[in-house]
Protein backbone atom coordinates (compact mmCIF):
# COMPACT_ATOMS: atom_id res chain seq x y z
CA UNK A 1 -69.93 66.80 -89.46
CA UNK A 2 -67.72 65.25 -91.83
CA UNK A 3 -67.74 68.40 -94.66
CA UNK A 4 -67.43 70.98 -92.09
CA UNK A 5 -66.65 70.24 -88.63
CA UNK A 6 -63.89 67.83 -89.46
CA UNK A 7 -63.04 69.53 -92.85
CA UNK A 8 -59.57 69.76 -93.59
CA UNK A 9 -59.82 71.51 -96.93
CA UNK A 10 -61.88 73.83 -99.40
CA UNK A 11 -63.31 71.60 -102.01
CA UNK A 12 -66.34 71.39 -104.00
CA UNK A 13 -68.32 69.61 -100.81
CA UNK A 14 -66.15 70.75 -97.85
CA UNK A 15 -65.19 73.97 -95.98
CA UNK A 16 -63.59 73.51 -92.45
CA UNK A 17 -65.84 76.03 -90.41
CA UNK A 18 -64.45 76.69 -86.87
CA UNK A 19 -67.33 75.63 -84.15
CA UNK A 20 -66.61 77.19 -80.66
CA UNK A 21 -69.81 74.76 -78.65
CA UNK A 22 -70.90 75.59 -75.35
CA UNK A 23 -73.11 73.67 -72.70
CA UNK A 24 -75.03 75.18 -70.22
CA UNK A 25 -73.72 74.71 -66.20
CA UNK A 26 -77.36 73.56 -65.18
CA UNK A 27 -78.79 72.60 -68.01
CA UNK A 28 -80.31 68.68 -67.81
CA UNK A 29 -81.41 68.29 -71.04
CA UNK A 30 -78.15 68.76 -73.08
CA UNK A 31 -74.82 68.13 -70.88
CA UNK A 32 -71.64 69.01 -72.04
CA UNK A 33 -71.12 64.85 -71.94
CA UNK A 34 -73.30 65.12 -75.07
CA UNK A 35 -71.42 68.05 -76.79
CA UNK A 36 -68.08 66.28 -76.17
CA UNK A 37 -69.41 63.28 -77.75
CA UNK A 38 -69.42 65.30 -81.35
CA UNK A 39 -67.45 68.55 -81.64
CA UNK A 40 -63.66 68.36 -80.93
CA UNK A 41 -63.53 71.25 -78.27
CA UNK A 42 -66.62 72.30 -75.98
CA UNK A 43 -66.57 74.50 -72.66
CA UNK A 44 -68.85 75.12 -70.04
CA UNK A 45 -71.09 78.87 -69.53
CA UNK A 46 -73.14 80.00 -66.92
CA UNK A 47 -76.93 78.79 -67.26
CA UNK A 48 -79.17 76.39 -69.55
CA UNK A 49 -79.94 76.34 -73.14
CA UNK A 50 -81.70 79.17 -73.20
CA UNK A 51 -79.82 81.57 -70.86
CA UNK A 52 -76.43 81.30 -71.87
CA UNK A 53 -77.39 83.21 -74.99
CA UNK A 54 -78.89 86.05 -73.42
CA UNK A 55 -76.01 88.07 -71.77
CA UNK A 56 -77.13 90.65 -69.50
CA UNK A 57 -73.78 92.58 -69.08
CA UNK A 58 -70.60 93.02 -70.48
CA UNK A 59 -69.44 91.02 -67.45
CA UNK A 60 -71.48 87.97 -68.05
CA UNK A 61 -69.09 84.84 -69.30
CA UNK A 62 -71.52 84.47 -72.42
CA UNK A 63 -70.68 87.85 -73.31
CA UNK A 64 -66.90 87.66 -72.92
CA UNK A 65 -66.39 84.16 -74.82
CA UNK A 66 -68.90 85.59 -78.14
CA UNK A 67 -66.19 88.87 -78.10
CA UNK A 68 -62.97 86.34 -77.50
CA UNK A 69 -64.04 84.05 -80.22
CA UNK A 70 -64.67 87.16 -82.55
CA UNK A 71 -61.97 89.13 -82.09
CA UNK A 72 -59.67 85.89 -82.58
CA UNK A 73 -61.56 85.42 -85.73
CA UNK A 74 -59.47 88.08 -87.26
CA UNK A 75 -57.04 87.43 -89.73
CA UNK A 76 -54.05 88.71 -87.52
CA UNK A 77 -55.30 88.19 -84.51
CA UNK A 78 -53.82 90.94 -81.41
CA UNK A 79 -50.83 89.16 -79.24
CA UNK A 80 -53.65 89.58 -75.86
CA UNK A 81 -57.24 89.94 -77.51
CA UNK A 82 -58.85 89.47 -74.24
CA UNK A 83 -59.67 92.96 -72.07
CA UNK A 84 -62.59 92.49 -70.40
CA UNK A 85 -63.04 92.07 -67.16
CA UNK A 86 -63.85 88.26 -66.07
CA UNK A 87 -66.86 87.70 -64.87
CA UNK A 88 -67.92 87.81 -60.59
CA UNK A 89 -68.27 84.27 -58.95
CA UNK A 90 -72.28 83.28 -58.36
CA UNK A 91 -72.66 83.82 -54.88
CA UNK A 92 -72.94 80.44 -54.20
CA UNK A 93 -69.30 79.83 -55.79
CA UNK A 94 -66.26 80.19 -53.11
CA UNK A 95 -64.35 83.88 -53.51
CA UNK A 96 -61.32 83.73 -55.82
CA UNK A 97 -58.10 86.27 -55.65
CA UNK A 98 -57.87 89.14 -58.15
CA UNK A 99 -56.43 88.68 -61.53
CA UNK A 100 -52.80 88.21 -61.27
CA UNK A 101 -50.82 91.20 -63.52
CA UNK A 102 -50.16 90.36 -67.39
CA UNK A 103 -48.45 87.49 -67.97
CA UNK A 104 -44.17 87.89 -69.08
CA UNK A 105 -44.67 86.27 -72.35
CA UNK A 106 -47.83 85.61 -74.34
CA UNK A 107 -47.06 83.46 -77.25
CA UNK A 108 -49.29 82.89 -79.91
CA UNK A 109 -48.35 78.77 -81.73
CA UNK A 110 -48.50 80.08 -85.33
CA UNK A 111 -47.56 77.73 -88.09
CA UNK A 112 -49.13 74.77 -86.80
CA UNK A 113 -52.03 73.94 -86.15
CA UNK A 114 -55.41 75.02 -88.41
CA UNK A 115 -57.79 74.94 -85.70
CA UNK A 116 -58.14 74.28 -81.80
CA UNK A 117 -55.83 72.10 -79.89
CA UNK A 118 -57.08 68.49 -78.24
CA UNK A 119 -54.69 68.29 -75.49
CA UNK A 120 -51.16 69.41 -75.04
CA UNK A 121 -47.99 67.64 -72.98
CA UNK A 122 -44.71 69.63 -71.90
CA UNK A 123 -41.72 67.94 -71.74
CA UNK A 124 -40.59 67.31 -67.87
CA UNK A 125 -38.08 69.75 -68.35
CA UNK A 126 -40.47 72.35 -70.01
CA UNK A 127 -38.09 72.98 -72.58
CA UNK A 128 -40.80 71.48 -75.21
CA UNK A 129 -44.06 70.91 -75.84
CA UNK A 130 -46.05 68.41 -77.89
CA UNK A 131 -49.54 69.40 -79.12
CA UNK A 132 -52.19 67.66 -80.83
CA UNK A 133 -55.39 69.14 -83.22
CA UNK A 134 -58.68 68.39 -82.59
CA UNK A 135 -59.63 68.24 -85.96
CA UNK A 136 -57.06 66.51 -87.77
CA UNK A 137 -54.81 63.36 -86.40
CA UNK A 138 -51.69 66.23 -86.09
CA UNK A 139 -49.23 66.20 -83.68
CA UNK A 140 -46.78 68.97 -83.94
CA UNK A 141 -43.49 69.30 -81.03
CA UNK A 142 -42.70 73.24 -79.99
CA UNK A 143 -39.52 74.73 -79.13
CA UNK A 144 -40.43 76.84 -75.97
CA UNK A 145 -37.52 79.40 -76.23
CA UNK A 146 -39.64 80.64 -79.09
CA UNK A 147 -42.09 78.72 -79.61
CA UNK A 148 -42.78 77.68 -83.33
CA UNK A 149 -42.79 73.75 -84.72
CA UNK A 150 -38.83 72.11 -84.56
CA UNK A 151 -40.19 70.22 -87.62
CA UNK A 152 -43.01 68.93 -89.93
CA UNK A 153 -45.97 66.98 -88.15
CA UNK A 154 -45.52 63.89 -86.75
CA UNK A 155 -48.45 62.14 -89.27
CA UNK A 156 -48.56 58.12 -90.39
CA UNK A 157 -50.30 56.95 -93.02
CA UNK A 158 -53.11 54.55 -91.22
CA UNK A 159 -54.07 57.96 -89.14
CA UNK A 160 -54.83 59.42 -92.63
CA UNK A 161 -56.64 56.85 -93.97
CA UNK A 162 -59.06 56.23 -91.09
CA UNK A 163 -59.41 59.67 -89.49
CA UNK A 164 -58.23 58.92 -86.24
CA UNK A 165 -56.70 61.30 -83.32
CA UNK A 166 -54.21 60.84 -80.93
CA UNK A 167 -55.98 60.62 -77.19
CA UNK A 168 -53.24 59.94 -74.75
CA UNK A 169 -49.84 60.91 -75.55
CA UNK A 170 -46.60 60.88 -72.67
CA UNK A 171 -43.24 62.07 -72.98
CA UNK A 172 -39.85 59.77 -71.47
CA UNK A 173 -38.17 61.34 -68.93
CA UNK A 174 -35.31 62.48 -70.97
CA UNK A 175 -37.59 63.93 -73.52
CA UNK A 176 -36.24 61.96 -76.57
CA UNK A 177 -39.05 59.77 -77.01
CA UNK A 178 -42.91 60.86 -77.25
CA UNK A 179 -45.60 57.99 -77.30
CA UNK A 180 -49.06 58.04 -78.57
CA UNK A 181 -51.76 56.26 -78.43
CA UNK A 182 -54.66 56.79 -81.47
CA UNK A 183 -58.31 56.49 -80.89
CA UNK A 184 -60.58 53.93 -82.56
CA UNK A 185 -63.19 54.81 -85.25
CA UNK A 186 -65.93 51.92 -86.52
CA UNK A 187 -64.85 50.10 -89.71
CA UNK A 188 -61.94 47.65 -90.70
CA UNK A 189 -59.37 49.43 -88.33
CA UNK A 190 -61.38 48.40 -85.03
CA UNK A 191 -60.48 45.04 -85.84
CA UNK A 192 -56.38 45.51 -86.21
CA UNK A 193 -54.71 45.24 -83.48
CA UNK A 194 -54.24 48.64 -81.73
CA UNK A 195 -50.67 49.85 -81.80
CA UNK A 196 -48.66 52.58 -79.79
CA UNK A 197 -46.03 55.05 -81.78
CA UNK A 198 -42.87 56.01 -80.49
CA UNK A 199 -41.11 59.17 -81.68
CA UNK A 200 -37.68 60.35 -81.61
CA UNK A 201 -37.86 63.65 -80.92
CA UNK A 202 -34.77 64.96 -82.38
CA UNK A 203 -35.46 63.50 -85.78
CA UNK A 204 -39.28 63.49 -85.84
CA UNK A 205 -39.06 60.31 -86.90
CA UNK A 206 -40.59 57.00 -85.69
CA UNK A 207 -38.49 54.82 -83.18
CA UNK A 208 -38.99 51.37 -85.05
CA UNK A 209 -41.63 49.14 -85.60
CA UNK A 210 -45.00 50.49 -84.01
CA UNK A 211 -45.75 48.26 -80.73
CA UNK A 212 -48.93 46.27 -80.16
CA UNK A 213 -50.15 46.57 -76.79
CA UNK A 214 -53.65 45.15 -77.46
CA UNK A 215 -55.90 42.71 -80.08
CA UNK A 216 -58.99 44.63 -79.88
CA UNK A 217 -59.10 46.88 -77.15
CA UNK A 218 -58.26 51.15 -77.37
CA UNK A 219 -55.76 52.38 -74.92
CA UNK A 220 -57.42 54.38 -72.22
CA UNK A 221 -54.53 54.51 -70.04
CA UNK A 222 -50.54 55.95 -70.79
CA UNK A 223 -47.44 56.43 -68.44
CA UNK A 224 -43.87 56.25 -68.58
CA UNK A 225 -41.56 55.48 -65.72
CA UNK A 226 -39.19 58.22 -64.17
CA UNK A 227 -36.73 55.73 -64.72
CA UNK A 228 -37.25 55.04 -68.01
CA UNK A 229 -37.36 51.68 -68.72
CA UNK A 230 -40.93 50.71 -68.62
CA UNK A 231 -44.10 52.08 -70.08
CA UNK A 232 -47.19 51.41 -68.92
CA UNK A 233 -49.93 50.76 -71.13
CA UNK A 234 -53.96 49.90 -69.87
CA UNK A 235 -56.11 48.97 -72.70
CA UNK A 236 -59.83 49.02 -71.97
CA UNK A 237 -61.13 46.57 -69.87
CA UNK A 238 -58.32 44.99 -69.75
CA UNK A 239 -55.09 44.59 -67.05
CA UNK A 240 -52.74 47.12 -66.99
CA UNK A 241 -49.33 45.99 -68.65
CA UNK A 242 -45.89 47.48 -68.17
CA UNK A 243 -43.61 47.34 -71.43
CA UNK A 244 -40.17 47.69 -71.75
CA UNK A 245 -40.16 50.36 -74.64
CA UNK A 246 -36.68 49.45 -76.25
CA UNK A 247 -37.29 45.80 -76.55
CA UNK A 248 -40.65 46.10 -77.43
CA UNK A 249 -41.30 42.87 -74.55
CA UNK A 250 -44.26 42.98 -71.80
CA UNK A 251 -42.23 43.00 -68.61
CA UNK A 252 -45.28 42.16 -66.12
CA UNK A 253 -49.04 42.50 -65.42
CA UNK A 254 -50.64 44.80 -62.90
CA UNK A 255 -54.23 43.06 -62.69
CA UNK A 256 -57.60 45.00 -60.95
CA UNK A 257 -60.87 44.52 -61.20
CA UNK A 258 -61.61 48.46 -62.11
CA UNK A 259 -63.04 46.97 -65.28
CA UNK A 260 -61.22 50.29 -67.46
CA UNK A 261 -58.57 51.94 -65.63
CA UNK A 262 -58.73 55.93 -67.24
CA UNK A 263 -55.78 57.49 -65.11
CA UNK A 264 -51.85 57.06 -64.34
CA UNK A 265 -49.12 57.77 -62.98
CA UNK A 266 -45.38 56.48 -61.98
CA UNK A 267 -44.20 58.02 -58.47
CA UNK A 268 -40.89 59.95 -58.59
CA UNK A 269 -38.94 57.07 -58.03
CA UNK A 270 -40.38 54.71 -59.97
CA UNK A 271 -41.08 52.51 -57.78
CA UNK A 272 -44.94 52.71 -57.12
CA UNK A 273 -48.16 52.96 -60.11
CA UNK A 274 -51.34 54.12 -59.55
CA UNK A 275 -54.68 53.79 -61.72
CA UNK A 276 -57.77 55.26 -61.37
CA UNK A 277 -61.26 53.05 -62.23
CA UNK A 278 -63.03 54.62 -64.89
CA UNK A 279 -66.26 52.45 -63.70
CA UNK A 280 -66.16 54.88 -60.17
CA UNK A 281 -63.70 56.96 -58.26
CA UNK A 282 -61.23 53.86 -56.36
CA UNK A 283 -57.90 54.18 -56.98
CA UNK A 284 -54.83 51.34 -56.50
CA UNK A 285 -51.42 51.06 -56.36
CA UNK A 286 -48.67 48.74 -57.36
CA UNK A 287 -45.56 47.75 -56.17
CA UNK A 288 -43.73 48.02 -59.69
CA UNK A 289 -41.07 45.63 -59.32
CA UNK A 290 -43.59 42.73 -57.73
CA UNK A 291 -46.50 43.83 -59.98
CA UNK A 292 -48.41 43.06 -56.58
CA UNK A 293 -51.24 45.59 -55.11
CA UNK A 294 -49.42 48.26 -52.69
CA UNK A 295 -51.75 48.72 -49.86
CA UNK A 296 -55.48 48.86 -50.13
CA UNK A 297 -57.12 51.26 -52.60
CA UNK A 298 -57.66 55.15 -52.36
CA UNK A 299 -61.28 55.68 -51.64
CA UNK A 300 -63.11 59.23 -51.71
CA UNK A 301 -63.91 60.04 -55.72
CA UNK A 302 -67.44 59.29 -56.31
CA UNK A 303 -66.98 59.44 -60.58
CA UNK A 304 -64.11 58.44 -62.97
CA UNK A 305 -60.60 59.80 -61.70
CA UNK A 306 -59.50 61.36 -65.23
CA UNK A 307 -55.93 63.15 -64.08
CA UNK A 308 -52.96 62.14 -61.63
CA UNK A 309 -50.00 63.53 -60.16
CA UNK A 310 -47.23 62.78 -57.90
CA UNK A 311 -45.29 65.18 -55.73
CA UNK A 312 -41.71 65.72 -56.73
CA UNK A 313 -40.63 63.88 -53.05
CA UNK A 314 -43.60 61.23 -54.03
CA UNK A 315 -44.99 61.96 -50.42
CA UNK A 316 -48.29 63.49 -52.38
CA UNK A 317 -50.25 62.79 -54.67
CA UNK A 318 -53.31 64.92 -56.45
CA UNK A 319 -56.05 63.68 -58.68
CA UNK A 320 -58.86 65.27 -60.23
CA UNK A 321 -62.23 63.37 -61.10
CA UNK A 322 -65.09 64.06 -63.95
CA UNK A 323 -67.37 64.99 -60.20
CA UNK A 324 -65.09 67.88 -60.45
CA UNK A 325 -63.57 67.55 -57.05
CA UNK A 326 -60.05 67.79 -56.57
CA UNK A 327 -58.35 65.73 -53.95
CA UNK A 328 -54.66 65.51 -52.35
CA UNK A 329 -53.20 62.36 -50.62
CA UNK A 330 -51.10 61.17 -48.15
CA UNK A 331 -49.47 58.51 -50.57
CA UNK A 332 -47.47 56.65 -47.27
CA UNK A 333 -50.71 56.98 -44.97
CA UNK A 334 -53.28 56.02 -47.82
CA UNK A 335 -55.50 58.94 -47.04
CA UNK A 336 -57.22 61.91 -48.14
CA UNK A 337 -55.44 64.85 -46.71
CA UNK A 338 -57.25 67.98 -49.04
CA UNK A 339 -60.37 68.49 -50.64
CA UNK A 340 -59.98 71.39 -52.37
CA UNK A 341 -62.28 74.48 -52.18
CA UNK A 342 -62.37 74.97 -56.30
CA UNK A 343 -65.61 76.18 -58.38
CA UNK A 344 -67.36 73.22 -59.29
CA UNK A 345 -68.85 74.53 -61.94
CA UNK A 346 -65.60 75.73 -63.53
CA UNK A 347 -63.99 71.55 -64.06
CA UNK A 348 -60.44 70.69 -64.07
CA UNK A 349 -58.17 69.83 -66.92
CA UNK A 350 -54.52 69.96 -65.54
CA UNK A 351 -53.13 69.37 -62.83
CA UNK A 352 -49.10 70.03 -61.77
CA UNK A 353 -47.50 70.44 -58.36
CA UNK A 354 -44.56 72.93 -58.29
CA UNK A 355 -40.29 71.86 -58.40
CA UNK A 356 -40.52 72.38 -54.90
CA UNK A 357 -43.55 70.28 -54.35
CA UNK A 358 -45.03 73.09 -52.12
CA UNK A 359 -48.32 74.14 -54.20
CA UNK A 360 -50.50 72.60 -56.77
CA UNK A 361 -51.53 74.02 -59.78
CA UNK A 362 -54.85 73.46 -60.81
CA UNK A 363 -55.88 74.58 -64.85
CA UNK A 364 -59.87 74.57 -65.74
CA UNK A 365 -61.93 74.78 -68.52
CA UNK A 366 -62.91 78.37 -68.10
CA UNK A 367 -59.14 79.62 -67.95
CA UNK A 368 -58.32 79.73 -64.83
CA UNK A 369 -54.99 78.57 -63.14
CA UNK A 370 -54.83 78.28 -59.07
CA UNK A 371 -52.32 77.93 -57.55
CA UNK A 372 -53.05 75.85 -53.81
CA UNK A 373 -50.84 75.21 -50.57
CA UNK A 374 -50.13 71.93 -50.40
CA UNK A 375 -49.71 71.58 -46.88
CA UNK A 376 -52.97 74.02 -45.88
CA UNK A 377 -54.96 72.94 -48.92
CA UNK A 378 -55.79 76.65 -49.31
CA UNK A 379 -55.16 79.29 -52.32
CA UNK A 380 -52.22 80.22 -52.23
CA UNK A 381 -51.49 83.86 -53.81
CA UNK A 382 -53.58 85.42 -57.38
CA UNK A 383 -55.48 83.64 -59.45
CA UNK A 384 -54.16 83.59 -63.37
CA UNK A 385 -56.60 84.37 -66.24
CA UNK A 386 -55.71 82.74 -69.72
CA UNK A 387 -58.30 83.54 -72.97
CA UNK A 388 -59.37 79.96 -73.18
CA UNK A 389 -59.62 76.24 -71.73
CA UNK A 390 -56.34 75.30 -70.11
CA UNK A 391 -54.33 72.07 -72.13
CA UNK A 392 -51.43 72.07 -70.20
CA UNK A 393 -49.59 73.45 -67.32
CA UNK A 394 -45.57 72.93 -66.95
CA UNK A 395 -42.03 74.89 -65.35
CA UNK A 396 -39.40 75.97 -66.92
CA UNK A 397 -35.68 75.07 -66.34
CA UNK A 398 -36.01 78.76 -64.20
CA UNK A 399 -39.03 77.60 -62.44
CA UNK A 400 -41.56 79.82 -64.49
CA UNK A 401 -44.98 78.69 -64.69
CA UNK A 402 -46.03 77.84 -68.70
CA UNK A 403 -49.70 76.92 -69.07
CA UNK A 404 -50.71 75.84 -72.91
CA UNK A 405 -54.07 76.99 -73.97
CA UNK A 406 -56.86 75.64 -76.75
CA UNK A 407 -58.39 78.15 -78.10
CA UNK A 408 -59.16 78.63 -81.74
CA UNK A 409 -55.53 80.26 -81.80
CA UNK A 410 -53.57 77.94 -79.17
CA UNK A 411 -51.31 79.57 -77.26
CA UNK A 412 -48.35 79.23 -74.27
CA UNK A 413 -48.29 81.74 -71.60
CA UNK A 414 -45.49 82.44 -69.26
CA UNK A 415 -45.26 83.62 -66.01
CA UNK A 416 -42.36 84.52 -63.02
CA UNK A 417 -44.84 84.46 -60.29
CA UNK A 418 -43.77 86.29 -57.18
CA UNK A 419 -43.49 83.72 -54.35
CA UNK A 420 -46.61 83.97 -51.64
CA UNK A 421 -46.59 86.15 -48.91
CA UNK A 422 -44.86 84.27 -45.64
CA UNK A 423 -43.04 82.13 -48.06
């Protein structure tokens, strides 16, 4: 693992090899949980162990992802590499709208990263994006009128010395500042206190001293207010705390008894936090200025909530849990309003509503993005195909849909989609 996988060079001992891992959909003796424990990027295919490497036909997913994963094994890879047809739902699977037609812009982020991407965060205005590898602790920021890196990496010397990645990572609302949060790894460094890094931007340069949110515990939580002065921070098992990023000063505590809080969000207006228990699916809100509990919780996940969103209005709010269910609220009622019909087997990594707040757009593991009706809970128009697991999804100033991908060669697609029919 440590002269290949997470290789970063060609020396006497190493050579960075690029491992594309799969787990089987019904497979109980190896879950993906297990794969995601060791290899920096794993998907999902069709089967067990033993059936997802026997493709019957050139339709089957096994098929398509060995060709994908060759062909971008090239040393010039082609701009859309990807022809084949996607495979057909199982039958137990709900029916999913045609392919929508080739994307406007398929761009491929050359220059930066040496491998596969961890996760990826647009700016709110779309104008940038931040990614960040999944082998090395690398976080590069992308220019998306053409995409390609404004600058060198955003690196520090601890995440050198002790290996360690970023795992959460938020923009502020402005996009001048990007925050991240850095995983901990067993030796010395678990016992220093854990530390979040601010960015400028503009300069790719760091914003100050590095603040100290916890003693011991990792972060497991990141979110930074609409309004921009607060930022707030959950360590493990631990309250949640809001910051006041320029001063560097904890403003207040939001306690729960969720044990680890894993998800959240600000709404629009800044007003209102949400976190999701990482122990089981509840879900709580905060009355920001009080720090007091807003209402009782949101009840309906049965596993870890892992992604939230708020409506543009703040009248909705979407989350997506490791059950794979995706759910939409009715934030002033407290209630479940939409389960949404999406393939189960097919989970969900990113979640965005539109500038209008009108549909949802879902982005899965298996490179699909959906968009829903927000008011029906139905699909809403054509599916979109990407060639690998979905990072990111954001708008542009315009309104165009960008989704950021993770393949072995990350890319940024982007779309004008034609409005629905009746809208």
């Amino acid at each position: 693992m440590r002269d290949i996988v997470r290789a970063t060079e060609v020396t006497e001992r190493t050579c960075p090899v690029p491992f594309a891992v799969f787990a089987g959909q019904t497979d109980n003796i190896v879950p993906s949980a297990s794969a995601q424990d060791v290899f920096p990027d794993v998907s999902v295919l069709p089967g067990d162990r033993n059936g997802i490497i026997r493709p019957d036909t050139r339709e089957h997913l096994t098929y398509a992802a060995l060709r994908r994963h060759l062909v971008l094994c090239l040393p010039d890879p082609p701009a859309d590499p990807v022809e084949e047809r996607p495979a057909p739902p199982p039958q137990d699977a709900p029916a999913v709208a045609a392919p929508a037609p080739a994307p406007r812009a398929t761009r491929p982020l050359h220059g930066g990263h040496t491998g596969q991407i961890r996760f990826a965060e647009f700016t709110p205005d779309g104008k940038a994006l931040a990614t960040f590898g999944a082998k090395r602790p690398t976080a590069l920021l992308w220019d998306m009128t053409h995409p390609r890196p404004t600058g060198a990496a955003l690196t520090d010397a601890q995440w050198r010395t002790f290996g360690r990645q970023v795992t959460h990572a938020v923009f502020s609302p402005d996009g001048r500042v990007l925050v991240t949060a850095t995983e901990m790894r067993v030796g010395p460094a678990m016992y220093a206190p854990k530390k979040l890094h601010l960015w400028d931007t503009a300069t790719q340069r760091p914003l100050g001293e590095p603040l100290q949110v916890s003693r011991l515990a990792v972060v497991s939580g990141l979110a930074y207010s609409p309004r921009g002065g607060l930022l707030a921070v959950a360590p493990a098992a631990s309250p949640v705390k809001l910051w006041n990023p320029v001063t560097r000063k904890s403003v207040r505590t939001l306690r729960h008894t969720f044990g680890t809080v894993e998800a959240t969000a600000f709404s629009p207006d800044g007003r209102t936090f949400v976190a999701g228990s990482y122990r089981g699916g509840d879900m709580r809100m905060w009355d920001v200025d009080t720090g007091r509990p807003d209402g009782e919780p949101l009840v309906g996940h049965t596993a870890p909530v892992h992604t939230i969103v708020f409506s543009p209005d703040g009248a909705l709010l979407a989350t997506a849990a490791i059950e794979r269910t995706v759910r939409i609220w009715d934030v002033r009622a407290r209630r479940q309003v939409w389960r949404l019909d999406a393939d189960r087997r097919d989970p969900v990594y990113a979640l965005r509503f539109s500038p209008d707040g009108r549909h949802l757009l879902t982005g899965t593991s298996g490179g699909r993005v959906t968009r829903w009706d927000a008011g029906t809970g139905e699909r809403s128009g054509e599916d979109l195909l990407v060639d690998s697991v979905v990072k990111a999804v954001g708008f542009t100033p315009a309104g165009g849909l960008l989704v950021a991908t993770g393949g072995t060669v990350p890319r940024v697609y982007e779309w004008n989609p034609a409005p629905a029919k009746g809208r």
